[in-house]
Protein backbone atom coordinates (compact mmCIF):
# COMPACT_ATOMS: atom_id res chain seq x y z
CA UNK A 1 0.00 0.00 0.00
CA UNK A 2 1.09 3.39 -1.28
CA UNK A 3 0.91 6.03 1.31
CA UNK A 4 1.25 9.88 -0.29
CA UNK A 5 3.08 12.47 1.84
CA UNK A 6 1.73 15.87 2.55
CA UNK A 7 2.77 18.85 3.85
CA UNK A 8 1.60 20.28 7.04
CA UNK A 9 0.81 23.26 4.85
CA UNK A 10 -1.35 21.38 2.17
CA UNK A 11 -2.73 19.49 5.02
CA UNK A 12 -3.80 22.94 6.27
CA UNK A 13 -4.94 24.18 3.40
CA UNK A 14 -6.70 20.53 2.86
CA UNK A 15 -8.72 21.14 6.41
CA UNK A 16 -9.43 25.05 5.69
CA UNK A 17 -11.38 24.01 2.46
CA UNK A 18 -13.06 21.51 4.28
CA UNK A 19 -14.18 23.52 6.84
CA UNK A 20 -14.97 26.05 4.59
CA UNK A 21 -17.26 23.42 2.69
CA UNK A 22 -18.54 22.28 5.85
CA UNK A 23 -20.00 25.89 6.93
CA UNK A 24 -21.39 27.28 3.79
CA UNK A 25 -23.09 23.75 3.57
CA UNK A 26 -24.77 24.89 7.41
CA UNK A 27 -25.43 27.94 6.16
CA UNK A 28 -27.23 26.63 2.92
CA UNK A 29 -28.97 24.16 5.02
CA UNK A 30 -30.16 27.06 7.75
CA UNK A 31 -31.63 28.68 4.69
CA UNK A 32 -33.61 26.02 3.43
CA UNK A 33 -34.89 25.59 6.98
CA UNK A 34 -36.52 29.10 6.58
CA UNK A 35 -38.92 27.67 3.47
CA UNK A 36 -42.14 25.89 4.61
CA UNK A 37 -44.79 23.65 2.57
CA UNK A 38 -47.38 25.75 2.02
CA UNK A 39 -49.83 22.62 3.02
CA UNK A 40 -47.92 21.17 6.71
CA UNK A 41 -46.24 23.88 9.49
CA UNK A 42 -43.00 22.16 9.01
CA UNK A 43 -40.22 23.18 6.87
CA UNK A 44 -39.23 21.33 3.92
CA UNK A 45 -35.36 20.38 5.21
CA UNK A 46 -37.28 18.78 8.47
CA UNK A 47 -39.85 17.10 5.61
CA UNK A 48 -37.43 15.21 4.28
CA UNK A 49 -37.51 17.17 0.89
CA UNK A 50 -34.35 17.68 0.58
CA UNK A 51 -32.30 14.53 -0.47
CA UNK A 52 -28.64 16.10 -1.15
CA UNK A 53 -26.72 18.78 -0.83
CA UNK A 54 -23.58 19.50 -2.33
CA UNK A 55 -20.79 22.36 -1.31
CA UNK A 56 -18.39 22.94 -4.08
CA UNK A 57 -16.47 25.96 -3.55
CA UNK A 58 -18.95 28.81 -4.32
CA UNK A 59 -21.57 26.17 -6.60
CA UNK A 60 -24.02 24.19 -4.43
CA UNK A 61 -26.19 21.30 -5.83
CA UNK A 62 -29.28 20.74 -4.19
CA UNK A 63 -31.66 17.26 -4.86
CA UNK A 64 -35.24 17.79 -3.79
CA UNK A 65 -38.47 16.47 -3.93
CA UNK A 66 -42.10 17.25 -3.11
CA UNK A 67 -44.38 15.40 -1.51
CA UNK A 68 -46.46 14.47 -4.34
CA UNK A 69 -45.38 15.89 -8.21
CA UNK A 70 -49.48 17.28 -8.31
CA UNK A 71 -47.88 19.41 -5.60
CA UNK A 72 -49.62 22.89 -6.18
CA UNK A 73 -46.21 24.72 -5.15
CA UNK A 74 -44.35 22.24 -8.03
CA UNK A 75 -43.06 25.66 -10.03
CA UNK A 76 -42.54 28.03 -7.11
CA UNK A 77 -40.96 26.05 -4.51
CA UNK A 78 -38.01 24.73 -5.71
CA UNK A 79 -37.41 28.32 -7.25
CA UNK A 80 -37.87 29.87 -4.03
CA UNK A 81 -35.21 27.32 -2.74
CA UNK A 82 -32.53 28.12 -5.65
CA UNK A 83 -33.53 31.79 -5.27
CA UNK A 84 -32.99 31.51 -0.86
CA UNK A 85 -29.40 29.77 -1.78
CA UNK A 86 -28.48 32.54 -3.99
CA UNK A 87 -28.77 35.13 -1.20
CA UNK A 88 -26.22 33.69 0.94
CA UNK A 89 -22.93 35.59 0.22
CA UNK A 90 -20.47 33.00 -0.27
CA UNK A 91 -22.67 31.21 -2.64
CA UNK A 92 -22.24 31.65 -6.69
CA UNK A 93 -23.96 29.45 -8.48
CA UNK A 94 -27.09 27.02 -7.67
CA UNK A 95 -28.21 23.59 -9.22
CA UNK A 96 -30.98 21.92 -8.27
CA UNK A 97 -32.33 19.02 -9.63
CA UNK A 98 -36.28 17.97 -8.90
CA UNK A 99 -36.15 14.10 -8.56
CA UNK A 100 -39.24 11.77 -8.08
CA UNK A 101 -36.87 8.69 -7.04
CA UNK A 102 -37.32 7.68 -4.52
CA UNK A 103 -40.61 9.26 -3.93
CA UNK A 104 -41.16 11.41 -0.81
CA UNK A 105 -43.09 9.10 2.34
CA UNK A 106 -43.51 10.25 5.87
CA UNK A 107 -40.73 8.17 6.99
CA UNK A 108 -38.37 11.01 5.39
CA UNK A 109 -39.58 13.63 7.83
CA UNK A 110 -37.15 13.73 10.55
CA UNK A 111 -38.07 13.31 14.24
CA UNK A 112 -38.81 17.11 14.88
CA UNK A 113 -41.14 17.45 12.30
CA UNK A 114 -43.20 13.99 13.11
CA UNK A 115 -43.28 15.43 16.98
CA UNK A 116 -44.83 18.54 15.28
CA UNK A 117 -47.55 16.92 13.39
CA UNK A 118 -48.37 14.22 15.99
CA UNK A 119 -47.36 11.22 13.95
């Protein structure tokens, strides 16, 4: 087994950028807490509408879903998710991709939100 020797400087630099990642990724995610279903009093990260997020330097990648695609908010909600990523500073560039696979179930929602809605 090959090892590969770094410097304590790009080791540095290696942790910086991860850190980095690792904040603008909690501040994306704070953001997307901020956006509710019009439909249920819990917001869509809690949901379990969000499948992925991806920090690449100043490009994030979202993968999202809605509960069913006849959702009325099918246009404007994952708009109004690109557009709430775009106002955090750091951030350049948004993709998000709208998947149906695997479709959304309750068992997505996380604990909070099932507390919330008594299930």
């Amino acid at each position: 087994m090959a090892y590969t020797n770094i410097s304590n400087e790009q080791f540095s630099r290696n942790s910086k950028y991860r850190r980095l990642t690792m904040e603008l990724k909690e501040k994306v995610i704070n953001e997307i807490k901020k956006i509710y279903d019009p439909e249920i009093p819990v917001n869509i990260y809690e949901l379990g509408l969000i499948y992925d997020i991806n920090v690449n330097q100043k490009n994030v990648s979202v993968k999202m879903t809605l509960t069913t695609p006849n959702c009325p908010v099918a246009e404007s909600l994952p708009k109004e998710v690109k557009d709430s990523i775009m106002q955090i500073d750091e951030v350049d560039k948004v993709d998000l991709d709208l998947v149906w696979d695997p479709p959304w179930d309750k068992s997505m929602m996380s604990e909070a939100a099932k507390l919330e809605l008594n299930l």
